[in-house]
N, C-alpha and C. Protein backbone atom coordinates (compact mmCIF):
# COMPACT_ATOMS: atom_id res chain seq x y z
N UNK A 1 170.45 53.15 33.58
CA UNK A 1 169.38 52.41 34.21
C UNK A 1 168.11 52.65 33.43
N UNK A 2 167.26 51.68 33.26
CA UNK A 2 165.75 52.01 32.54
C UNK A 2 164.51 51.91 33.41
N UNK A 3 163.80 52.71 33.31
CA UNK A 3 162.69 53.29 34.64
C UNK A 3 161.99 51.93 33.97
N UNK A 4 161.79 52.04 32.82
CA UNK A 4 160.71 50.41 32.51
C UNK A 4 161.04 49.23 32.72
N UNK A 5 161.99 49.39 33.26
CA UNK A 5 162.62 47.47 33.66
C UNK A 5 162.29 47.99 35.24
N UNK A 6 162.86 49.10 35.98
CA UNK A 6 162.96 49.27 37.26
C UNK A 6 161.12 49.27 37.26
N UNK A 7 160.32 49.64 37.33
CA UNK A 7 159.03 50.04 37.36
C UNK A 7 158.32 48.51 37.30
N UNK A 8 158.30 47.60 36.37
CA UNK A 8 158.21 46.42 35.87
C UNK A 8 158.43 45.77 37.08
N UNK A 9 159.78 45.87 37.56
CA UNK A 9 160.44 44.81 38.88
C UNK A 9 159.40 45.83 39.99
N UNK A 10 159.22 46.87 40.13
CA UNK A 10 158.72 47.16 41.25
C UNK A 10 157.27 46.76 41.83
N UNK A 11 156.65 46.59 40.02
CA UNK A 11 154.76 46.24 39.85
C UNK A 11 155.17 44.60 40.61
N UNK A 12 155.93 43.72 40.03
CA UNK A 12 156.31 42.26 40.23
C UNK A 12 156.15 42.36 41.79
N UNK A 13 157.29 42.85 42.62
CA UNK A 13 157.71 43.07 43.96
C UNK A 13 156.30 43.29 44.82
N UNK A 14 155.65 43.79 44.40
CA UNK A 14 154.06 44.47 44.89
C UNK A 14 153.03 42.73 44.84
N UNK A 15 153.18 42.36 43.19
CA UNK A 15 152.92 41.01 43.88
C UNK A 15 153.20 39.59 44.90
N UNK A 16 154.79 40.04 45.12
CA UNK A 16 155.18 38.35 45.27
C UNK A 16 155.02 39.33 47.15
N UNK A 17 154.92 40.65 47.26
CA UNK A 17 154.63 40.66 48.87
C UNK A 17 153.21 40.44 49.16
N UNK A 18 152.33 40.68 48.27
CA UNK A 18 150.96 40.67 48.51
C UNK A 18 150.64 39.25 48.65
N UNK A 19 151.57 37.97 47.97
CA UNK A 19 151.02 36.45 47.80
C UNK A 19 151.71 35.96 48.64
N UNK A 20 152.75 36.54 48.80
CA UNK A 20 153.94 35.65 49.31
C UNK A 20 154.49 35.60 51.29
N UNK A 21 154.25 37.44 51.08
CA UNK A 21 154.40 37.67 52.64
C UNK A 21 153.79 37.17 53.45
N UNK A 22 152.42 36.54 53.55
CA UNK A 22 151.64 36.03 54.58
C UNK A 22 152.21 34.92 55.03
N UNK A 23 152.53 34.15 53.84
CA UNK A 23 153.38 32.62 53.92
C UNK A 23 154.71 32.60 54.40
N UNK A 24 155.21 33.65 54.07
CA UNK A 24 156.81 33.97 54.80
C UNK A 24 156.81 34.45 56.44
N UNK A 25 155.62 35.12 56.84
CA UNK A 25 155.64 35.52 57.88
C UNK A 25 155.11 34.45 58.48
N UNK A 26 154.51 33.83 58.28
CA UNK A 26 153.78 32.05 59.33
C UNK A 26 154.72 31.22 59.28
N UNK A 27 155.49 31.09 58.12
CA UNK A 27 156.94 30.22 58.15
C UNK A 27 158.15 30.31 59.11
N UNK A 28 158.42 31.98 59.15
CA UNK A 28 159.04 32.28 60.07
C UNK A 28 158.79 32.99 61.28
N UNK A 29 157.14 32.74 61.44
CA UNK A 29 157.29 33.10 62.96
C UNK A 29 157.96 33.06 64.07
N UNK A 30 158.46 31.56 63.97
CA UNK A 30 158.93 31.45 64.75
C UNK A 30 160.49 31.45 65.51
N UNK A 31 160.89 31.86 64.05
CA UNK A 31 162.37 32.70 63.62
C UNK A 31 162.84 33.84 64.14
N UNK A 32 161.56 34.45 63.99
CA UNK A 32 161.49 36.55 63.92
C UNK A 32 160.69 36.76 65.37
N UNK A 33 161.61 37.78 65.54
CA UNK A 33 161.08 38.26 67.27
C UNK A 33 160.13 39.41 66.56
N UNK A 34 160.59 40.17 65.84
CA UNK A 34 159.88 41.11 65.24
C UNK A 34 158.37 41.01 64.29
N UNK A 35 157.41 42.22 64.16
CA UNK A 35 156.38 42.24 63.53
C UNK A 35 156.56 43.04 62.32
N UNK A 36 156.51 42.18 61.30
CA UNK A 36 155.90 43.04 59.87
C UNK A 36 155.10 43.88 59.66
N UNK A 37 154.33 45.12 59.45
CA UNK A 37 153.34 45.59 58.95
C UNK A 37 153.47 45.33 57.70
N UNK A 38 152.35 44.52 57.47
CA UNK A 38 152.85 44.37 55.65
C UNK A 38 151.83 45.39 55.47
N UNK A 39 150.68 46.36 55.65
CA UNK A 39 150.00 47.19 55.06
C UNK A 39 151.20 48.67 55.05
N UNK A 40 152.05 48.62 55.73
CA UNK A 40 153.25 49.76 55.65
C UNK A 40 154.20 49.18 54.84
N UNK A 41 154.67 48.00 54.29
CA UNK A 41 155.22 48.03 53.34
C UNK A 41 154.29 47.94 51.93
N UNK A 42 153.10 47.74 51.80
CA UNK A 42 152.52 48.10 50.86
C UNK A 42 152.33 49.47 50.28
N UNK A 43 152.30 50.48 51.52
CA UNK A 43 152.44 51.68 51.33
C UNK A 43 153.78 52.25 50.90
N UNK A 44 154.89 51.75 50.87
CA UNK A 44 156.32 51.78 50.70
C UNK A 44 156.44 51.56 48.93
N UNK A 45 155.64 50.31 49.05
CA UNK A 45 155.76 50.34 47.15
C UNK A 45 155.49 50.66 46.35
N UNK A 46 154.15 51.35 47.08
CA UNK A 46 153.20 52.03 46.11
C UNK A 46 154.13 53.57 45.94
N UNK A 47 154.57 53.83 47.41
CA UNK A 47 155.23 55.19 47.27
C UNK A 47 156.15 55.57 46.41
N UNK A 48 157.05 53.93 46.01
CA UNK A 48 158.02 53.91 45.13
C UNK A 48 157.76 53.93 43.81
N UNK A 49 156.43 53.12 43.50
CA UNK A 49 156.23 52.72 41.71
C UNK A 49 155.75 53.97 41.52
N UNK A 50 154.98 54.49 42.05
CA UNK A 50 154.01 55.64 41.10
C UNK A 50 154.70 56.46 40.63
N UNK A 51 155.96 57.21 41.53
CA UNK A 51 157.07 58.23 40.51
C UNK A 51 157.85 57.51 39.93
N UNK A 52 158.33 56.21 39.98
CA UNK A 52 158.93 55.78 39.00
C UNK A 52 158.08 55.44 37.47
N UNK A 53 157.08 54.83 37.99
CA UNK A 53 156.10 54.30 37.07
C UNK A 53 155.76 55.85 35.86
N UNK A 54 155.58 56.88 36.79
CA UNK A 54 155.30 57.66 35.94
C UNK A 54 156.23 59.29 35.25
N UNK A 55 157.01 58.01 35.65
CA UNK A 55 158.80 59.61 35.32
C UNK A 55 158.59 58.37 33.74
N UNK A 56 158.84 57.46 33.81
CA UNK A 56 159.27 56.05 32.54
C UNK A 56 158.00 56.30 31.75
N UNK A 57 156.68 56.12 31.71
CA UNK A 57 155.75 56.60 30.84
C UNK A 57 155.49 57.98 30.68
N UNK A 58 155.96 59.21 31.09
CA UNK A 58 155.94 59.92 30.41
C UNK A 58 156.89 60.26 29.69
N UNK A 59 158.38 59.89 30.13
CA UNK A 59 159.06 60.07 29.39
C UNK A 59 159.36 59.19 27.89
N UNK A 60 158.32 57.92 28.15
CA UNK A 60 158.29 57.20 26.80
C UNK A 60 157.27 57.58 26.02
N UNK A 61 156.02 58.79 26.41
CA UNK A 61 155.34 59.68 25.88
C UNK A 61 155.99 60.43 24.74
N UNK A 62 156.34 61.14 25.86
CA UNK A 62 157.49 62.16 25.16
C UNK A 62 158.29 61.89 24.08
N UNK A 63 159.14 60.52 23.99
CA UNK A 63 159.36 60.59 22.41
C UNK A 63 158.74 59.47 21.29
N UNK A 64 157.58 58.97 22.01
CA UNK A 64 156.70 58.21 20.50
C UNK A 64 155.49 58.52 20.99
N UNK A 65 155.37 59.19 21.36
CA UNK A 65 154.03 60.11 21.41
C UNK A 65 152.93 59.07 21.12
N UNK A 66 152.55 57.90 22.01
CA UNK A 66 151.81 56.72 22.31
C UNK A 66 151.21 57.12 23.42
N UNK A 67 150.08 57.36 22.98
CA UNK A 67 149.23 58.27 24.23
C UNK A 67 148.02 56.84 25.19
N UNK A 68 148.09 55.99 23.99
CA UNK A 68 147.36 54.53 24.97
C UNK A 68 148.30 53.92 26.07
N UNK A 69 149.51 54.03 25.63
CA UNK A 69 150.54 53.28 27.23
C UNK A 69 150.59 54.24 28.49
N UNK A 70 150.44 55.65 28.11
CA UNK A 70 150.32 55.87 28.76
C UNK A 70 148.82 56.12 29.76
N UNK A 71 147.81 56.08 29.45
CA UNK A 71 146.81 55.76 29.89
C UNK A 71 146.87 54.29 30.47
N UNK A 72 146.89 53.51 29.62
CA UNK A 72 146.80 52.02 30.24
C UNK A 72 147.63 52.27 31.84
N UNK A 73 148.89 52.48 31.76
CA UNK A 73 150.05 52.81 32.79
C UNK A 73 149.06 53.68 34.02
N UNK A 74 148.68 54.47 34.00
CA UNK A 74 148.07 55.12 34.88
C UNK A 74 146.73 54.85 35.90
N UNK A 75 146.19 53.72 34.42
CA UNK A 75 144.73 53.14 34.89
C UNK A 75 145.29 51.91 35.78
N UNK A 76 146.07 51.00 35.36
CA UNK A 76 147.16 50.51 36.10
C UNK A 76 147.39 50.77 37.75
N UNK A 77 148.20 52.00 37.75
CA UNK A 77 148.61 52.61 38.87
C UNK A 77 147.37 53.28 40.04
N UNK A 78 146.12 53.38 39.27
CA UNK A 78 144.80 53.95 39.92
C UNK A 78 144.28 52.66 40.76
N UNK A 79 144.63 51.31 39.63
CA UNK A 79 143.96 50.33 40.57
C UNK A 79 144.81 50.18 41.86
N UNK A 80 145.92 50.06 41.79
CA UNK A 80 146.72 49.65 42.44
C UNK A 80 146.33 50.77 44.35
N UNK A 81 146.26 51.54 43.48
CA UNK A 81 146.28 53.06 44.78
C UNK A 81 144.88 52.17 45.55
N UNK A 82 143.37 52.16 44.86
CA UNK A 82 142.66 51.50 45.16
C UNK A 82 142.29 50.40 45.86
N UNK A 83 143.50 49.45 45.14
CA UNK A 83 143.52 48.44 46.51
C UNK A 83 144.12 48.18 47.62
N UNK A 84 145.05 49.59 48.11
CA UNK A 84 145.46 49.38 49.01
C UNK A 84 144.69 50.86 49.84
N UNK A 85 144.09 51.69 49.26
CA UNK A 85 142.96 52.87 49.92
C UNK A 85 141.61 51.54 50.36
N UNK A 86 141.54 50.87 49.45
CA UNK A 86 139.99 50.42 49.82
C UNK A 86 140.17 48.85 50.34
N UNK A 87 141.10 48.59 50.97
CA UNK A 87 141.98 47.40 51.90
C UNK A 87 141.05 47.41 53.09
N UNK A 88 140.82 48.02 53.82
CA UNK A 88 140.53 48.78 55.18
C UNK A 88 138.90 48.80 55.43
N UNK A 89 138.41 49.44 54.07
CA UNK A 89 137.23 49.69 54.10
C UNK A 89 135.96 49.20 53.60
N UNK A 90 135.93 48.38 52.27
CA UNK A 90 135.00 47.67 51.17
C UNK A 90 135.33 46.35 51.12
N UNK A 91 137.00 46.13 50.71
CA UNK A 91 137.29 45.10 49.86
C UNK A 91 138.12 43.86 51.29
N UNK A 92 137.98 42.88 51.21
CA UNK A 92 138.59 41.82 52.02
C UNK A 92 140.00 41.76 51.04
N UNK A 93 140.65 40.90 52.27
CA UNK A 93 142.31 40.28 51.75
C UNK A 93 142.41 39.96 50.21
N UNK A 94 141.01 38.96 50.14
CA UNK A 94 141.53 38.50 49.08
C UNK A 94 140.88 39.75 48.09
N UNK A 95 140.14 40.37 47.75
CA UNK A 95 139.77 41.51 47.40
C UNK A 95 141.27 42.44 47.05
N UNK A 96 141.94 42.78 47.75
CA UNK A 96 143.19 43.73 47.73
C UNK A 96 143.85 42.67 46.77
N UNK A 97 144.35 41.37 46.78
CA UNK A 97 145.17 40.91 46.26
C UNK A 97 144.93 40.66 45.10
N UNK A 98 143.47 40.49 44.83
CA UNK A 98 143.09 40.72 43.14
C UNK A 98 142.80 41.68 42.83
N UNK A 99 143.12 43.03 42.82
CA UNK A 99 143.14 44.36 42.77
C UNK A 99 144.44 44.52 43.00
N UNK A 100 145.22 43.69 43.20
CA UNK A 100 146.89 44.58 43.59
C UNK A 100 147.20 43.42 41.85
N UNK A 101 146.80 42.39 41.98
CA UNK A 101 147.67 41.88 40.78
C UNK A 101 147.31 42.11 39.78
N UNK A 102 145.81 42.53 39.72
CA UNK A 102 145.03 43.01 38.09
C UNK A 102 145.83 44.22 37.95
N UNK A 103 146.47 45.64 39.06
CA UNK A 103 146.92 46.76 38.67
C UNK A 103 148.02 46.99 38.37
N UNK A 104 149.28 45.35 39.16
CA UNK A 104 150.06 45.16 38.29
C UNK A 104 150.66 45.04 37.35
N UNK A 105 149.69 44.05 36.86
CA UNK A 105 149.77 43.27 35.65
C UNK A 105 149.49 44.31 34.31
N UNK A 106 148.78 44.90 34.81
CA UNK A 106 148.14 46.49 34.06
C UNK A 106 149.25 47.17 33.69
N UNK A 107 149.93 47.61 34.76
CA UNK A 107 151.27 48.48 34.98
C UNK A 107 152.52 47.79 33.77
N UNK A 108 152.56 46.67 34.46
CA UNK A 108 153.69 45.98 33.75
C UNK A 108 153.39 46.12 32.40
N UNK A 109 151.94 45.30 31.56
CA UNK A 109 152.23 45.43 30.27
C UNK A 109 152.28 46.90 29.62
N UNK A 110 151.83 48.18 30.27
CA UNK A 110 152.19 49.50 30.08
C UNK A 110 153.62 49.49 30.14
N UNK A 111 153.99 49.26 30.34
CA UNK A 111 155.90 49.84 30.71
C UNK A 111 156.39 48.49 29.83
N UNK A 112 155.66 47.62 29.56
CA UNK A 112 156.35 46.61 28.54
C UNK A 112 156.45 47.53 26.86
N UNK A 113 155.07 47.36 26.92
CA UNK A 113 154.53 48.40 25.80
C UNK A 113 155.49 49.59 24.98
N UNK A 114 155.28 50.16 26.73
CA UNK A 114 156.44 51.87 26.41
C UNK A 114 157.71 51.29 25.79
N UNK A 115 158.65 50.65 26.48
CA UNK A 115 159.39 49.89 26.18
C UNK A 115 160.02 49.29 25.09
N UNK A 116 159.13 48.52 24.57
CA UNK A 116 158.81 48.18 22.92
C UNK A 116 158.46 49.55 22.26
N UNK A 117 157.74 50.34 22.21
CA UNK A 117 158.07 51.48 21.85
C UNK A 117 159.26 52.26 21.57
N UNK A 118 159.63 52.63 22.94
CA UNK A 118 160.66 53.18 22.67
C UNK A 118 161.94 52.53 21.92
N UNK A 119 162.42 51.19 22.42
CA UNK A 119 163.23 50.46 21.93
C UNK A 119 162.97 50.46 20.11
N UNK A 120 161.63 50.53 19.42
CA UNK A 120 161.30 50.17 18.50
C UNK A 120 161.86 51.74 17.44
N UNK A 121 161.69 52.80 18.11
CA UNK A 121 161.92 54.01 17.54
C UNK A 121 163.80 54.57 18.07
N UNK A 122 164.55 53.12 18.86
CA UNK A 122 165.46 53.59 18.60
C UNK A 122 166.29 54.54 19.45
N UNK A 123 165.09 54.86 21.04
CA UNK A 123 165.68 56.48 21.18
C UNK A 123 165.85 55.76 22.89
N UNK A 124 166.62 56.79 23.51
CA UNK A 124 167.29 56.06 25.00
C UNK A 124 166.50 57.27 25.77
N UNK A 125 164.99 57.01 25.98
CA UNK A 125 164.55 58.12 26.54
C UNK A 125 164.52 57.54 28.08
N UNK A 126 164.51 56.40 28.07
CA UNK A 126 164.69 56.44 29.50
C UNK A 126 166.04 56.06 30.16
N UNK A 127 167.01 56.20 29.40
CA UNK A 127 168.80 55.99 30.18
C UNK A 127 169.10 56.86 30.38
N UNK A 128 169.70 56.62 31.63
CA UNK A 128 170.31 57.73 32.19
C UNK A 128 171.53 57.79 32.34
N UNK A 129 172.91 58.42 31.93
CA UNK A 129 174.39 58.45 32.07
C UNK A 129 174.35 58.67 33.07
């Protein structure tokens, strides 16, 4: 399995709930007996990318010693924390959702990056048998 494809799909997943869930949940209101918290599944993804996000860039650190992906990757993952800490308090809906897709998008081309990196030097630092 590769943490930079898994990490990648997880930054993606973070957007299409942030654009997408509002529209899925008004669609099927009237489907679903049940209530979404989508601010608890936001907290769910974030819980998921950040150790994945950052087991895959450091370990693509570790063997091409590309010390900008991993920064980018992190600055990335800071916004992301941000717009869902400052959801509540500063920033409106649409505020979070351009702060969730700028830290995405951040994330992703970091782990694209690593990726190309690593792939480029050859080495399977992020497969796991």
């Amino acid at each position: 399995m590769n943490s930079d494809k898994i990490a990648v799909g997880i930054s993606l997943a973070c957007v299409i709930h942030c654009f997408f869930a509002p529209s899925l949940i008004i669609l099927s209101y009237s489907f679903l007996s049940l209530s979404v918290d989508s601010e608890l599944i936001h907290y769910l993804i974030l819980l998921i990318a950040f150790p994945v996000s950052m087991f895959a860039l450091i370990s693509g650190y570790k063997n091409h010693k590309i010390y900008s992906h991993l920064c980018v990757g992190i600055f990335g993952l800071a916004v992301l924390l941000l717009a869902v800490l400052l959801s509540d308090i500063l920033i409106e809906e649409i505020g979070e959702q351009v702060l969730t897709l700028i830290g995405s998008m951040i994330v992703a081309y970091a782990h694209y990056k690593n990726y190309s990196a690593c792939k480029q030097l050859q080495c399977d630092c992020h497969e796991r048998k």
